[in-house]
Protein backbone atom coordinates (compact mmCIF):
# COMPACT_ATOMS: atom_id res chain seq x y z
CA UNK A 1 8.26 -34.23 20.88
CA UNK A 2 8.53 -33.47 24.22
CA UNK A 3 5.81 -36.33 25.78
CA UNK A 4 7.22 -39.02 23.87
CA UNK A 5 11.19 -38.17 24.18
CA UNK A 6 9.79 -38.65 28.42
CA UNK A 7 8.64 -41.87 27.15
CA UNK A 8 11.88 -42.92 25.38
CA UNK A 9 13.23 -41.66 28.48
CA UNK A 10 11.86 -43.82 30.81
CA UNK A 11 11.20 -46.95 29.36
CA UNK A 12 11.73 -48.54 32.83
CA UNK A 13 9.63 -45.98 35.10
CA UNK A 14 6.88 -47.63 32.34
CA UNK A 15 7.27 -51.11 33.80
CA UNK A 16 10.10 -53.01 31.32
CA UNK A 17 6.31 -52.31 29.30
CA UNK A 18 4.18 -55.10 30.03
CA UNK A 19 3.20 -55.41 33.57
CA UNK A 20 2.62 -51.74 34.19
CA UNK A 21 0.38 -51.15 30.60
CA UNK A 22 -1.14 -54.31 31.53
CA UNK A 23 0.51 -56.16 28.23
CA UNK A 24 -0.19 -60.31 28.27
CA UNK A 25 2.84 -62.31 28.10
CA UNK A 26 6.50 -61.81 27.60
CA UNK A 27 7.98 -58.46 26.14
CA UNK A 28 10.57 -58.54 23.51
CA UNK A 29 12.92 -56.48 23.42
CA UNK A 30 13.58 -55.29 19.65
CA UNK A 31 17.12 -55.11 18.24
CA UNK A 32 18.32 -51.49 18.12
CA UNK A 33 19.56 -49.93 15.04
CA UNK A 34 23.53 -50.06 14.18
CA UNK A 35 23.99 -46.95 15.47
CA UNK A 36 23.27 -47.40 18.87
CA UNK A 37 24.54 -51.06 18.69
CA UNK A 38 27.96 -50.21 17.73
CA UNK A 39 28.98 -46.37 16.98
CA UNK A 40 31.22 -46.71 13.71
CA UNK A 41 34.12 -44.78 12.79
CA UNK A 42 33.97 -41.86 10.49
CA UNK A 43 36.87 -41.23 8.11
CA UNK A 44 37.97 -37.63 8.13
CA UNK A 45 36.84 -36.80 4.45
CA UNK A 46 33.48 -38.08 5.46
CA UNK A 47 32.80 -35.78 8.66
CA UNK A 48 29.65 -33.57 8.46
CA UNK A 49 29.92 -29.74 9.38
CA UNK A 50 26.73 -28.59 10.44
CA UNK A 51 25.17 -25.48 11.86
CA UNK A 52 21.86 -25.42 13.95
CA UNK A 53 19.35 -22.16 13.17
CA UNK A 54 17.11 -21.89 16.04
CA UNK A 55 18.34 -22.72 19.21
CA UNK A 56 15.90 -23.12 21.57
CA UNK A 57 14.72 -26.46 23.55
CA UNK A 58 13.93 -28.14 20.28
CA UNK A 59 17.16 -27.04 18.91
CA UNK A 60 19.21 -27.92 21.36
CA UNK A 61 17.92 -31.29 21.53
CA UNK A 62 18.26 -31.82 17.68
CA UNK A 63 22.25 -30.41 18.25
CA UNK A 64 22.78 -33.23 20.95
CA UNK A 65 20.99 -35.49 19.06
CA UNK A 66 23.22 -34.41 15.90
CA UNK A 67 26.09 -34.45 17.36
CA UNK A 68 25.85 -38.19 18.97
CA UNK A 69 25.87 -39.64 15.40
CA UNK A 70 29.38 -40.67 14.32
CA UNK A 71 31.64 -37.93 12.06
CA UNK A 72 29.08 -35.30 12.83
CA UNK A 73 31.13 -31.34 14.01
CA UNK A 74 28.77 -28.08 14.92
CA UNK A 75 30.51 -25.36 13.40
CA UNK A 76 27.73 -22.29 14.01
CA UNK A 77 24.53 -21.24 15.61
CA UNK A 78 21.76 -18.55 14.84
CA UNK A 79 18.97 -17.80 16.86
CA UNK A 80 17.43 -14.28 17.46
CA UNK A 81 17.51 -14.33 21.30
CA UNK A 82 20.74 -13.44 23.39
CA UNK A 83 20.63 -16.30 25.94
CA UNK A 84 19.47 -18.83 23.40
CA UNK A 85 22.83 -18.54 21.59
CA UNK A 86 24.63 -18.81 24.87
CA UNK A 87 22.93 -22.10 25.64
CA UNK A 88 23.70 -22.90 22.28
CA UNK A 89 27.10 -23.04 23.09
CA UNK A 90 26.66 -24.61 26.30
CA UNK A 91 25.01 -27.51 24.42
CA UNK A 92 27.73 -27.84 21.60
CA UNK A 93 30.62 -27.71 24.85
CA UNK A 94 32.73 -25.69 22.93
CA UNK A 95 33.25 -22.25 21.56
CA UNK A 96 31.49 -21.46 17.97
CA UNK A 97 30.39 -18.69 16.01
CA UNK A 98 27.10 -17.58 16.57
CA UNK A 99 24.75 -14.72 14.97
CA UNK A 100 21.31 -13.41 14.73
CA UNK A 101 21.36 -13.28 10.41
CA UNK A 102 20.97 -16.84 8.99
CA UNK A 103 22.56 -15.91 6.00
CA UNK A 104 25.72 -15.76 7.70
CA UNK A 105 25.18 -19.06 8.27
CA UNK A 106 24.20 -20.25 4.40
CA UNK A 107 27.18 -17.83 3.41
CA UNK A 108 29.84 -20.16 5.35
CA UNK A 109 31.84 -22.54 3.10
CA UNK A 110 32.05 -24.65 6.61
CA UNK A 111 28.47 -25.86 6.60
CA UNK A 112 27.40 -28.95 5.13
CA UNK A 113 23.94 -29.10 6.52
CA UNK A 114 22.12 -26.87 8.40
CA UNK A 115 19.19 -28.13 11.26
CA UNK A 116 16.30 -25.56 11.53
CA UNK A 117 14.46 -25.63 14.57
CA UNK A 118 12.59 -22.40 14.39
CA UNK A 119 8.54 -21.26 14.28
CA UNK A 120 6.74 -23.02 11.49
CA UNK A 121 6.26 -19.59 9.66
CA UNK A 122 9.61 -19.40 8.99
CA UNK A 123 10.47 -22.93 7.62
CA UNK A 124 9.56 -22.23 3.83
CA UNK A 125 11.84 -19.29 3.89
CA UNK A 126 14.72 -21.23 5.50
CA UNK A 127 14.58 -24.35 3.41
CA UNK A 128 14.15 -22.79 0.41
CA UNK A 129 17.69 -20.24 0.90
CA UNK A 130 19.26 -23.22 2.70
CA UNK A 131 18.82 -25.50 -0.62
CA UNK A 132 19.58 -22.69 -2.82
CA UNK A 133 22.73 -22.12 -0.82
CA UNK A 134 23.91 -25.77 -1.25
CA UNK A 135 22.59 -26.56 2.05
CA UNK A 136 21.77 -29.94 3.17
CA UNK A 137 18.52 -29.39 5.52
CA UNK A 138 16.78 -31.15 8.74
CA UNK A 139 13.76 -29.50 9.13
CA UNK A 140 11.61 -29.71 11.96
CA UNK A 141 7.91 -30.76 11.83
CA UNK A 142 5.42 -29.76 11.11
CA UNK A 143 7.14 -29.14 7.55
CA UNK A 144 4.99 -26.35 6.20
CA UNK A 145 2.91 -23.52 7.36
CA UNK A 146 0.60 -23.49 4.54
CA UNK A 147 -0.04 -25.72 2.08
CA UNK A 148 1.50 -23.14 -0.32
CA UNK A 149 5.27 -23.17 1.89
CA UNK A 150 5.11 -26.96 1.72
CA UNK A 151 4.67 -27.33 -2.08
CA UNK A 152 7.63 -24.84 -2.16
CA UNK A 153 9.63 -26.44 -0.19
CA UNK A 154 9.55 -29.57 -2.00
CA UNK A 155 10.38 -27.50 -5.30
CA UNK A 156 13.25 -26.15 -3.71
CA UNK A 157 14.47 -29.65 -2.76
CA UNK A 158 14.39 -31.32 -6.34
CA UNK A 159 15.16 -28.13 -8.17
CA UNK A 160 18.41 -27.77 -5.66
CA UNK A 161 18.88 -31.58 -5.64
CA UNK A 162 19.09 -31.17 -1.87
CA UNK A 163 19.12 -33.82 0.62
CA UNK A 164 15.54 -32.72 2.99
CA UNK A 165 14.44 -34.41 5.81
CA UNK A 166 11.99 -33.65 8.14
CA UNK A 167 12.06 -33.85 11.51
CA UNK A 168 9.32 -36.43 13.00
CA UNK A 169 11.34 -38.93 14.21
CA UNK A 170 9.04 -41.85 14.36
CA UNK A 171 10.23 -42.37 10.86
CA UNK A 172 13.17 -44.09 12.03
CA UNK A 173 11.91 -45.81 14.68
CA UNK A 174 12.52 -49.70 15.40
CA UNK A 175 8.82 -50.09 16.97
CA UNK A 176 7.29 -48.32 14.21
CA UNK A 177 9.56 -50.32 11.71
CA UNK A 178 8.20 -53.78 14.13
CA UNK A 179 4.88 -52.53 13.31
CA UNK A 180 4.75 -52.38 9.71
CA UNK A 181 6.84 -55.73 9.23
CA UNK A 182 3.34 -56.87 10.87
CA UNK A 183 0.86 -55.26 9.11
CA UNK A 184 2.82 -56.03 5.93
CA UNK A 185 2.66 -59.91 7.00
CA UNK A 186 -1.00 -59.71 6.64
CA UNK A 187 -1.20 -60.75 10.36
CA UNK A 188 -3.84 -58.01 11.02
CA UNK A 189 -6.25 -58.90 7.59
CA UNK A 190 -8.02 -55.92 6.09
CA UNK A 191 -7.19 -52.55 8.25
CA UNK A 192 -10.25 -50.57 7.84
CA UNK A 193 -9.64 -47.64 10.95
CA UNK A 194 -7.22 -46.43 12.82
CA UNK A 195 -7.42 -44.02 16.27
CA UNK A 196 -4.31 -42.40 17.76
CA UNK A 197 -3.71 -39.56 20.28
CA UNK A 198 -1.81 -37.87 22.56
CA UNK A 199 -2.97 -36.10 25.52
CA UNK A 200 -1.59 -34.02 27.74
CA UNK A 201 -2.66 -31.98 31.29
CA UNK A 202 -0.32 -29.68 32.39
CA UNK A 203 0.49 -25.94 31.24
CA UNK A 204 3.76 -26.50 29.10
CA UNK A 205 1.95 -29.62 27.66
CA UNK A 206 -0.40 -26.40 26.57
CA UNK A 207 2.46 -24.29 25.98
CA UNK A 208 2.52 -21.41 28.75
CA UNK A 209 6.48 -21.60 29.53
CA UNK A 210 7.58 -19.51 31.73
CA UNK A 211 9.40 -15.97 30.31
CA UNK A 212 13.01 -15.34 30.42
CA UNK A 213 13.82 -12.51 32.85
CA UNK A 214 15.78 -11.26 30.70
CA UNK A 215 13.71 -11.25 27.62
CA UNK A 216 13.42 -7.96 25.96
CA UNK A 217 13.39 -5.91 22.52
CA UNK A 218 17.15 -5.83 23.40
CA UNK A 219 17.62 -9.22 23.35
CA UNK A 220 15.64 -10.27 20.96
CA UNK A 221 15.39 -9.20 17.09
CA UNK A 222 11.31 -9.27 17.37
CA UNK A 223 11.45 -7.63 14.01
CA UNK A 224 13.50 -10.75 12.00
CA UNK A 225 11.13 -13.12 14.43
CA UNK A 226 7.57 -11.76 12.78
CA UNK A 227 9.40 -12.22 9.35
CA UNK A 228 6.37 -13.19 6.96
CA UNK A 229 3.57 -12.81 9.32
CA UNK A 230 1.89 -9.77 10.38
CA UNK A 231 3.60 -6.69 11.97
CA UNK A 232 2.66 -6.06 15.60
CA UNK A 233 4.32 -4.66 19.23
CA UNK A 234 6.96 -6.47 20.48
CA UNK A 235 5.59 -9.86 22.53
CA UNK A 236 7.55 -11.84 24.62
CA UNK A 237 4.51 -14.26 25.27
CA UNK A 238 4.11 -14.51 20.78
CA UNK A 239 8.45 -15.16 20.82
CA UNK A 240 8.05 -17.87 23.79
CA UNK A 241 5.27 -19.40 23.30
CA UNK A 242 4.28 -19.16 19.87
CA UNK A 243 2.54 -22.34 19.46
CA UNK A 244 -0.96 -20.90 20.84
CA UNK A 245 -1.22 -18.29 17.84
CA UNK A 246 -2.17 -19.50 13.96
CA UNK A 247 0.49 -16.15 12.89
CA UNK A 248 3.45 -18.72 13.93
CA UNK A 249 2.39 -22.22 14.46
CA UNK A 250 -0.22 -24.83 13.59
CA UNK A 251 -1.75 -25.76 16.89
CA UNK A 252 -2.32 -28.86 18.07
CA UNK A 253 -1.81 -30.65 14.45
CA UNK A 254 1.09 -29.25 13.60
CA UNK A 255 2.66 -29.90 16.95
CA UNK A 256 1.16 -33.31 17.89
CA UNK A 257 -0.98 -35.00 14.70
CA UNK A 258 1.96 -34.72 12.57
CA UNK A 259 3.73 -37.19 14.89
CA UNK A 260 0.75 -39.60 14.98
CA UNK A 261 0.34 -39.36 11.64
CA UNK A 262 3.66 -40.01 10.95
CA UNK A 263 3.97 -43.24 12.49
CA UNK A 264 0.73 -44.12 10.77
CA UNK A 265 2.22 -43.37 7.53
CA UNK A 266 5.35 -45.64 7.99
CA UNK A 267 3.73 -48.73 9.80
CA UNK A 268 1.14 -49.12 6.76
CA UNK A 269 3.46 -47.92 4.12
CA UNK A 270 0.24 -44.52 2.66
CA UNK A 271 2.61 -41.54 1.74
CA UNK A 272 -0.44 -39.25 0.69
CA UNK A 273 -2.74 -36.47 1.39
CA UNK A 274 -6.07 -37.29 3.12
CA UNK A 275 -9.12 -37.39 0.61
CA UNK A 276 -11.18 -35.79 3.90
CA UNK A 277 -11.18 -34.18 7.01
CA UNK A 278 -13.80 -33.44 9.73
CA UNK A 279 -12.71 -31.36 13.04
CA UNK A 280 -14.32 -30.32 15.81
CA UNK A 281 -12.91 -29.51 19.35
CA UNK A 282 -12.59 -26.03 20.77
CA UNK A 283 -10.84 -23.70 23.57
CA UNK A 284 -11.94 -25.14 26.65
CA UNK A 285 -9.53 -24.41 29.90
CA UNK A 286 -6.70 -22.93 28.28
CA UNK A 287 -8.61 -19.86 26.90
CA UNK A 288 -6.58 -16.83 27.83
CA UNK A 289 -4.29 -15.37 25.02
CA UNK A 290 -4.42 -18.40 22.69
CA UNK A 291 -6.26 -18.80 19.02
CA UNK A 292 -5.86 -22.60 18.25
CA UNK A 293 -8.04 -24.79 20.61
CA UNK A 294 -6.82 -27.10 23.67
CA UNK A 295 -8.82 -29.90 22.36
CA UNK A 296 -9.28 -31.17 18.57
CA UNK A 297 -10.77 -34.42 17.20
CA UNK A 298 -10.70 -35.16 13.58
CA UNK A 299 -12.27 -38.03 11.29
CA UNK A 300 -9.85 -38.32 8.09
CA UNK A 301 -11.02 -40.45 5.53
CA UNK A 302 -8.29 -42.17 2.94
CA UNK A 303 -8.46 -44.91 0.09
CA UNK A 304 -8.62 -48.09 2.81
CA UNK A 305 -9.19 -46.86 5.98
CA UNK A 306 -10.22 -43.79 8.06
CA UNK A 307 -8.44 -42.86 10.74
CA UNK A 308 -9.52 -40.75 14.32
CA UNK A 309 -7.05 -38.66 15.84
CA UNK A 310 -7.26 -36.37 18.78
CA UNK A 311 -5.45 -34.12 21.19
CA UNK A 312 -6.10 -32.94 24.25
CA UNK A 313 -4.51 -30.71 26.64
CA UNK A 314 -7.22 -31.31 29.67
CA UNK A 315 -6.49 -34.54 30.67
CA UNK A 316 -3.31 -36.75 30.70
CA UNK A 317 -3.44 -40.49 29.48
CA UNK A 318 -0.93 -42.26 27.43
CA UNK A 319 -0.08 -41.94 24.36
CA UNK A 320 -1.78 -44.63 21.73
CA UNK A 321 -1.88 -45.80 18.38
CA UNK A 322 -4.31 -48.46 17.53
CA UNK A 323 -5.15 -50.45 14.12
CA UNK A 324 -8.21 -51.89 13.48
CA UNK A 325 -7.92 -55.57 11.09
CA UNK A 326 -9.68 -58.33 10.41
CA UNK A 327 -7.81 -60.97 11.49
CA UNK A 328 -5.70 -58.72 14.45
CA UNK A 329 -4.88 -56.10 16.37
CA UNK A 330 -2.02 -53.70 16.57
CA UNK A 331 -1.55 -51.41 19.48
CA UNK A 332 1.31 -49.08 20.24
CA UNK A 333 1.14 -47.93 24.20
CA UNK A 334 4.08 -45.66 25.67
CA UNK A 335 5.69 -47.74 23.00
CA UNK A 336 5.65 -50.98 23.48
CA UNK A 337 3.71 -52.78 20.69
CA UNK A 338 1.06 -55.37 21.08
CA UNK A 339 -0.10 -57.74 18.34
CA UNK A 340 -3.17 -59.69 18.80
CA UNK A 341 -5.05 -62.06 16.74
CA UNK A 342 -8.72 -62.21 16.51
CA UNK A 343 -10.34 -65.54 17.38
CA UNK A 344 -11.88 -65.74 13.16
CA UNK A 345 -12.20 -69.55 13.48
CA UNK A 346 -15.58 -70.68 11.88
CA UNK A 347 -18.51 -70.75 14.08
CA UNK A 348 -21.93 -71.56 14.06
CA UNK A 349 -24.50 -68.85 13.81
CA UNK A 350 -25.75 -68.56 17.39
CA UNK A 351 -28.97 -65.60 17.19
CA UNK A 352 -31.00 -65.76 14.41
CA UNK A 353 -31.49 -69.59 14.13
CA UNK A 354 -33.28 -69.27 17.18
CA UNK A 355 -36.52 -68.11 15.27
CA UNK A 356 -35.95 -71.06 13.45
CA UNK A 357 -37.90 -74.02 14.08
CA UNK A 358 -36.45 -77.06 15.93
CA UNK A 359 -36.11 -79.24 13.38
CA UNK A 360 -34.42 -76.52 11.12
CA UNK A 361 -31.99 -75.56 13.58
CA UNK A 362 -30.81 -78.95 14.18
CA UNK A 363 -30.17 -79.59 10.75
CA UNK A 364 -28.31 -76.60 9.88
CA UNK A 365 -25.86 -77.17 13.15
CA UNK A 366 -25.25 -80.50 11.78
CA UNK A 367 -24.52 -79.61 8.81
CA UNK A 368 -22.00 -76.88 9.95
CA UNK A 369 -20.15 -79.37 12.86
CA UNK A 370 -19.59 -81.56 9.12
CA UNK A 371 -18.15 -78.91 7.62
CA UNK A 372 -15.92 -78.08 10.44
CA UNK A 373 -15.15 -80.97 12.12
CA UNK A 374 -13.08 -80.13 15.68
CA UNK A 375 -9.54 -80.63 16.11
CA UNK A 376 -8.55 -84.32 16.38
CA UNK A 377 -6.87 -84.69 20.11
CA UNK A 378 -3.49 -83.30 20.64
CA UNK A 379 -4.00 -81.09 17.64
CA UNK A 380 -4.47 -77.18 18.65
CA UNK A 381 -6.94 -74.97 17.23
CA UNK A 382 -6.26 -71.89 19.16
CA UNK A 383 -6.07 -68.70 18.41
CA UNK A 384 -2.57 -67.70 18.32
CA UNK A 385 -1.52 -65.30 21.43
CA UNK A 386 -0.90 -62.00 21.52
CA UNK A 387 2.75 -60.78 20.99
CA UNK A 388 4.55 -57.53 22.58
CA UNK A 389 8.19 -55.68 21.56
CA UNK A 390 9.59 -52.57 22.67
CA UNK A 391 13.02 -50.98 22.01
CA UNK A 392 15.78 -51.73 24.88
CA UNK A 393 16.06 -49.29 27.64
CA UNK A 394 17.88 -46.12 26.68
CA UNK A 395 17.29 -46.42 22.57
CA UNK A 396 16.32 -43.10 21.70
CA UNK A 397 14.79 -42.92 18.14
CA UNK A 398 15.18 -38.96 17.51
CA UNK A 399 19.13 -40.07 17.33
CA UNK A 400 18.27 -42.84 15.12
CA UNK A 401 16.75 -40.24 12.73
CA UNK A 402 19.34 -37.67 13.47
CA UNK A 403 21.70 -40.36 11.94
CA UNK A 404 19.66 -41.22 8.83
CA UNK A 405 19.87 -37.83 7.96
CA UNK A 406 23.62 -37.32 8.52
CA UNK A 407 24.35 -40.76 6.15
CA UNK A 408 22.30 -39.48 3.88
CA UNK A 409 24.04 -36.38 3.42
CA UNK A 410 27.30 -38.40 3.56
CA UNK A 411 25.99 -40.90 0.78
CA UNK A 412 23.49 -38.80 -1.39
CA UNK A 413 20.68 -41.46 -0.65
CA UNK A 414 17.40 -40.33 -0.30
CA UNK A 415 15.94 -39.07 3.27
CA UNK A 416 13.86 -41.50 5.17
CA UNK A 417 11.61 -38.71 5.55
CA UNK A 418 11.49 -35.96 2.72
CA UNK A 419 9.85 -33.29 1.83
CA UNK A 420 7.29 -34.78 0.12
CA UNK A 421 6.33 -37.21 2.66
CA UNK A 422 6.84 -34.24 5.22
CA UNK A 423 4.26 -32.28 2.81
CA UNK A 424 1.58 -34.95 3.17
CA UNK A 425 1.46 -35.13 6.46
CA UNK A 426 1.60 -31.25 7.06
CA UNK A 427 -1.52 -31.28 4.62
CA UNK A 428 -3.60 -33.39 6.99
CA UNK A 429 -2.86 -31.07 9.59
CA UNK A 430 -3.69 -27.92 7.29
CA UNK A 431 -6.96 -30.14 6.59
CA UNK A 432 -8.09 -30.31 10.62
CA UNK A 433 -7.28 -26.67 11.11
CA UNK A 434 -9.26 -25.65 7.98
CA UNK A 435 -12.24 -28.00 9.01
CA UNK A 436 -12.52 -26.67 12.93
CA UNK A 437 -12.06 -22.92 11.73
CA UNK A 438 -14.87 -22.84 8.74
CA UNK A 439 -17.16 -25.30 10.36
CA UNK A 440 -17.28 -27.78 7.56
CA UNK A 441 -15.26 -31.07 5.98
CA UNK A 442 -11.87 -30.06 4.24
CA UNK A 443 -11.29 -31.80 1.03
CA UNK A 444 -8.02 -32.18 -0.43
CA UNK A 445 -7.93 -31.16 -4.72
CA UNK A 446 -4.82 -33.34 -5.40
CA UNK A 447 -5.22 -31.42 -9.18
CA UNK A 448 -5.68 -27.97 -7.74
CA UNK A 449 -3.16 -28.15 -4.89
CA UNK A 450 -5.74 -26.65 -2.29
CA UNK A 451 -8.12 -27.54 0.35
CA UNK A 452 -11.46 -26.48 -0.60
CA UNK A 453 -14.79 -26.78 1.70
């Protein structure tokens, strides 16, 4: 995600957390996962071969991050755009095979596990040849195009008996993991809502990169790009930036709310469609060439809490997830995560007696200072203070998942993030896009598979 790998980035530029997010008392800084503690050796017999299909930022980053993790060896590319494969290359720093067909790459007895980085319309088809090849899969996020690709997908996994793992990476994240260690202490009470978003305020925050100059029907296999979705003239703008159109991509959701949702899934431990969903936004600024809106804001509603998310690409601010208990607060800011208490010490009521006569009132507050006597002296009864971690400069969690993927295909353990948790969440972001398009709340019919109005 390209905001929050900034973030990860530049943990420091973010004031060591605290000072600059305004965060009371002392930071701790969180114990980074094995991997980046202390790189292990990989025996030989044990190396993972893997080819990356789809090449472009998002694939490249998911190579490098691939190819950080210990007994991990690129051994082909595919993408459908000339230069892409060349920086494909350029990011593996060596020579490899690279073609335009997948299948070449499922057809290779060399390939372990393949890492698909390519337009969401195209993921169903991928995962679904790549298991039936024998194929290993990381799958980028949003998981599914349609509700109908996601179900597939997660067919395809148990039928094939595949290792799947999708790719939003706060799955494997040490905050997020901080996080639910305290909302399963029962340090927060009862969470009853949740808000998260993540804004942004610049054109490729909205998607308008820039075009290749070299960017033509002879470069690129437009044809093989459309694949399932409708047939149309060749479009460099629907190729590059393919996020703005629901033929390719699923808009804001699918791009942002699957990460938000995702680290609301792990921290309290839900792994389930929404019950509802209520959007509303619209195309505000960015309104030329597009058909998802620049700003959406949806209520979802599950068994023990409802949660607000929104997105918007008018106006920068950082990046927040917040839960809502009854005994505490949890806040995650440019990551760094704040826990604080709420002051639920008994107290006298302090309103209505005062339409009480004086006699009355007196009475009852005597009876309550009995019942709760203050503190003898020397003994505390405050409110615990709040508490704030954050990963160590330089931890980078989208290596951390990389990794859990690669030992899972070593081990045959199960993915931190399958396809059925990848499914749930891309269901909550089918739900928003259903409610803003038709107007009206998008309920999930667990028995029928299907959103219906």
């Amino acid at each position: 995600m390209r905001k929050n790998r900034l973030t990860r980035r530049d943990f420091m530029r973010f004031g060591a957390g605290a000072a600059a997010l305004g965060v009371a008392g002392k930071v701790t800084y969180l114990t980074p996962s094995f991997l980046a503690a202390a790189p292990r050796a990989v025996a030989p017999s044990d190396r993972v071969r893997f080819a990356s299909i789809g090449t472009g930022v998002r694939g490249c980053e998911i190579m490098r991050a691939a190819l950080e993790c210990p007994g991990t060896e690129i051994v082909a590319t595919c993408d459908l755009y000339d230069s892409r494969l060349i920086a494909a290359q350029e990011n593996a720093r060596k020579q490899i095979p690279t073609t335009k067909d997948y299948r070449a790459i499922l057809d290779r007895k060399d390939v372990d596990a393949v890492l698909v980085a390519t337009p969401d319309h195209w993921h169903r088809k991928l995962v679904e040849d790549a298991c039936a090849a024998g194929k290993d899969v990381y799958c980028e996020k949003p998981m599914a195009h349609t509700v109908a690709d996601g179900f597939a997908m997660v067919e395809a996994m148990q039928k094939n008996k595949r290792i799947v793992q999708i790719g939003s990476q706060a799955r494997s994240s040490i905050v997020a993991a901080k996080a639910r260690e305290i909302y399963d202490s029962g340090f927060l009470g009862q969470v009853t809502a949740i808000e998260a978003w993540i804004d942004r305020n610049d054109a490729s925050g909205a998607w308008e990169y820039p075009i290749p100059p070299d960017a033509s029907e002879k470069t690129i296999d437009w044809n093989q790009f459309l694949g399932s979705a409708p047939k149309r003239p060749f479009d460099a703008k629907r190729f590059f930036r393919w996020r703005k159109y629901k033929d390719y991509g699923e808009g804001l959701p699918g791009d942002l709310y699957v990460h938000l949702l995702t680290g609301i899934y792990t921290i309290t431990g839900i792994n389930e469609a929404p019950r509802r969903a209520a959007a509303m936004g619209g195309l505000y600024r960015w309104t030329e060439d597009r058909d998802v809106p620049d700003l959406i804001w949806t209520l979802y509603e599950y068994p023990k809490f409802t949660i607000s998310l929104h997105c918007n690409l008018n106006n920068e601010s950082p990046g927040v997830t917040r839960l809502f208990g009854t005994k505490g607060t949890l806040e995650i800011v440019n990551e760094v995560l704040t826990a604080t208490p709420q002051d639920t010490r008994p107290r006298p009521e302090s309103y209505s007696i005062y339409g009480w006569p004086a006699n009355l009132r007196k009475e009852y507050l005597e009876e309550f200072r009995a019942k709760h006597p203050a503190p003898d002296p020397g003994k505390s009864d405050v409110v615990a203070e709040s508490q704030s971690f954050q990963a160590p400069p330089g931890y980078d969690y989208g290596v951390d998942h990389m990794h859990n993927f690669m030992e899972s295909v070593r081990t045959r353990q199960p993915s931190v993030e399958d396809a059925v948790f990848g499914n749930h969440t891309a269901i909550a972001c089918h739900m928003a896009n259903y409610s803003y398009e038709k107007k009206t709340v998008a309920v999930w019919d667990e028995a029928a598979k299907a959103i219906k109005g």
